[in-house]
Protein backbone atom coordinates (compact mmCIF):
# COMPACT_ATOMS: atom_id res chain seq x y z
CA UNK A 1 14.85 28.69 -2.43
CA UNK A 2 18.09 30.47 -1.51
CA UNK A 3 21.14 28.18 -0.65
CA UNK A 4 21.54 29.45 2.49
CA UNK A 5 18.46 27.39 3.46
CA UNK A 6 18.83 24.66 1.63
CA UNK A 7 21.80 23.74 4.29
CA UNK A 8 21.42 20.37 6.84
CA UNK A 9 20.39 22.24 9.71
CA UNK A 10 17.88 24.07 7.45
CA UNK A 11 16.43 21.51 6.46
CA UNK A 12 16.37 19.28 10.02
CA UNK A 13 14.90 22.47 11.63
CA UNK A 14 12.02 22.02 8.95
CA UNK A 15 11.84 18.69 9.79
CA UNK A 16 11.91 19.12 13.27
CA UNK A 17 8.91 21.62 13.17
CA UNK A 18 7.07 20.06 10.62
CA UNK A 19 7.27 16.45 10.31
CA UNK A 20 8.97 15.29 14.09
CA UNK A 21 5.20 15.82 15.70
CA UNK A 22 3.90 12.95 13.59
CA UNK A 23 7.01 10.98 13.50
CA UNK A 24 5.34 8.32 16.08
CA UNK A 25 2.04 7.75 14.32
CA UNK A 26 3.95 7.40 10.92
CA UNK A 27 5.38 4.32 12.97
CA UNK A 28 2.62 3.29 14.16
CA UNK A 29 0.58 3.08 10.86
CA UNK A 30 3.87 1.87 9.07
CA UNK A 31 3.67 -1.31 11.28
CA UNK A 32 -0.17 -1.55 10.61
CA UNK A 33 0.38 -1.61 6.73
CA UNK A 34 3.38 -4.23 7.36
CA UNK A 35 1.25 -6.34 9.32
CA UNK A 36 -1.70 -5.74 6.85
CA UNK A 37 0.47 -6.56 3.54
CA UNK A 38 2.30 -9.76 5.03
CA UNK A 39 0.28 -12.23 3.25
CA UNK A 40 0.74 -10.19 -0.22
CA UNK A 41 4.18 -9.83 0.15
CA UNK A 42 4.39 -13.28 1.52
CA UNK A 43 2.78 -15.05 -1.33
CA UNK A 44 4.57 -12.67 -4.24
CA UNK A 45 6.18 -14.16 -7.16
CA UNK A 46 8.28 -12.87 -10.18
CA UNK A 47 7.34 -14.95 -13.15
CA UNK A 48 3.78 -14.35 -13.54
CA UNK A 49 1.00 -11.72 -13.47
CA UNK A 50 -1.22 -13.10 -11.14
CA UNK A 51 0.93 -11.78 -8.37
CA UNK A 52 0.63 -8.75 -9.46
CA UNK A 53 -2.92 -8.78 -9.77
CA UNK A 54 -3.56 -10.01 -6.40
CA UNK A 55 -1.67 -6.76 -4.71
CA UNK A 56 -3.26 -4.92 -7.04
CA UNK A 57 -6.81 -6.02 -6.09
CA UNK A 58 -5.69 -5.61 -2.27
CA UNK A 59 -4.95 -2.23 -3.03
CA UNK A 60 -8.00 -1.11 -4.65
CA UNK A 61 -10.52 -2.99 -1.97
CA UNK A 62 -8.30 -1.22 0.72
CA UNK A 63 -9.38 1.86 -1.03
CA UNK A 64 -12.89 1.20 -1.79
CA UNK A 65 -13.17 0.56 1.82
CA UNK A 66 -11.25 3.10 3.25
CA UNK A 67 -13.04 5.56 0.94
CA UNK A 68 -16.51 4.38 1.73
CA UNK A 69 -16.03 4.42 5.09
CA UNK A 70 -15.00 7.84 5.51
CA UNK A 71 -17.16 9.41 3.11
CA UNK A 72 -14.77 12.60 2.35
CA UNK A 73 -16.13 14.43 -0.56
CA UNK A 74 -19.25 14.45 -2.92
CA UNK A 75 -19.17 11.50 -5.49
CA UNK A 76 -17.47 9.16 -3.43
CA UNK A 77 -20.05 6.56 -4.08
CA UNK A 78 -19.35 6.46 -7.87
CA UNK A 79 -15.35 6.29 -7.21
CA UNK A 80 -16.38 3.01 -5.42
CA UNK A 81 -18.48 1.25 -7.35
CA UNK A 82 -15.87 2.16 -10.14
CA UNK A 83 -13.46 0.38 -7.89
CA UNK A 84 -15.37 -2.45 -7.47
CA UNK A 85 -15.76 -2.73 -11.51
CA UNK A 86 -11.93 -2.91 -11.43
CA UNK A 87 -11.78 -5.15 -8.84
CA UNK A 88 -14.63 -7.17 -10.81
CA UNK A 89 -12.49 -7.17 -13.91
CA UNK A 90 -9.18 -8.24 -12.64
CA UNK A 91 -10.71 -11.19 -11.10
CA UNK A 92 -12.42 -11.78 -14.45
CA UNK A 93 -8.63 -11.67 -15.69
CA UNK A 94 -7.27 -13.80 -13.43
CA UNK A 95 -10.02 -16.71 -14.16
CA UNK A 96 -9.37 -16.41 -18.02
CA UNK A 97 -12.85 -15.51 -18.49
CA UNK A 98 -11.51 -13.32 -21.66
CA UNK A 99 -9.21 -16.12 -22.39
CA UNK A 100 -12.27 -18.35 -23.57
CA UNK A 101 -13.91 -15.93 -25.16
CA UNK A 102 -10.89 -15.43 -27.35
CA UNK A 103 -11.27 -19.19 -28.01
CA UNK A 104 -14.86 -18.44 -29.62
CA UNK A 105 -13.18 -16.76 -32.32
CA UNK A 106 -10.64 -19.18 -33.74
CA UNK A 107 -11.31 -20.94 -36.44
CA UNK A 108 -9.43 -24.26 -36.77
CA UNK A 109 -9.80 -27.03 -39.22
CA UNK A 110 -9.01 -30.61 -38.32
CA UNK A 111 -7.00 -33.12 -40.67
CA UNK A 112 -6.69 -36.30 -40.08
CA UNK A 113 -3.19 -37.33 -41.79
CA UNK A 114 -1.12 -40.30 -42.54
CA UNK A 115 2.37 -39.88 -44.26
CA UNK A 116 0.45 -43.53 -46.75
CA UNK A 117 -3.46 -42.05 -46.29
CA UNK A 118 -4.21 -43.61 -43.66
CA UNK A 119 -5.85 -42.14 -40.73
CA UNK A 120 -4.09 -42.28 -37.22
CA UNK A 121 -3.32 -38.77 -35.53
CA UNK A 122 -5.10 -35.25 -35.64
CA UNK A 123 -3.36 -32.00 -36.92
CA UNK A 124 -4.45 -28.69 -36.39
CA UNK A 125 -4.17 -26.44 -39.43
């Protein structure tokens, strides 16, 4: 683009005849998604991942739904249930489902130690 139109009142004009129509419904839908996300943003913390993984779910079932609902395009079925598996497997995540089936795997031997041979506490070797 030429500088000439890369000037302010270039670029308001543009504005003005692109994006000004549907300045009032990008209001309107940006108080619907603030009124929508509340609880989210409400109940967000910084020190672990669950948070994380609870706007993250919100996200995707907003999308499965919002997707399955309108029904724009061929394949939109699959895109969902693929959704749904992620959704599926963060919950698995969050309930440390994967976390005990680590647990399967580790071997540990138990000792049963004295500093004179005689048996009073467990250590894990």
């Amino acid at each position: 683009m030429s500088k000439e139109y890369n000037e302010w009142y270039w670029k308001l004009y543009r504005w003005f005849k692109w994006d000004a129509k549907h300045f009032h419904r990008d209001i309107a839908q940006g108080f619907k998604n603030l009124w929508k996300w509340l609880p989210i943003v409400w109940k967000d913390r910084d020190w672990d991942d669950h948070f994380i993984f609870e706007a993250l779910k919100f996200k995707l079932k907003n999308t499965a739904d919002y997707l399955a609902k309108h029904d724009r395009y061929k394949g939109v079925e699959d895109d969902v249930r693929y959704i749904k598996i992620c959704e599926k497997l963060i919950q698995r995540i969050q309930d440390d489902y994967y976390q005990m089936e680590y647990q399967d795997y580790i071997v540990e031997k138990m000792h049963i130690v004295n500093g004179r041979g005689r048996c009073f506490r467990f250590c894990w070797f």
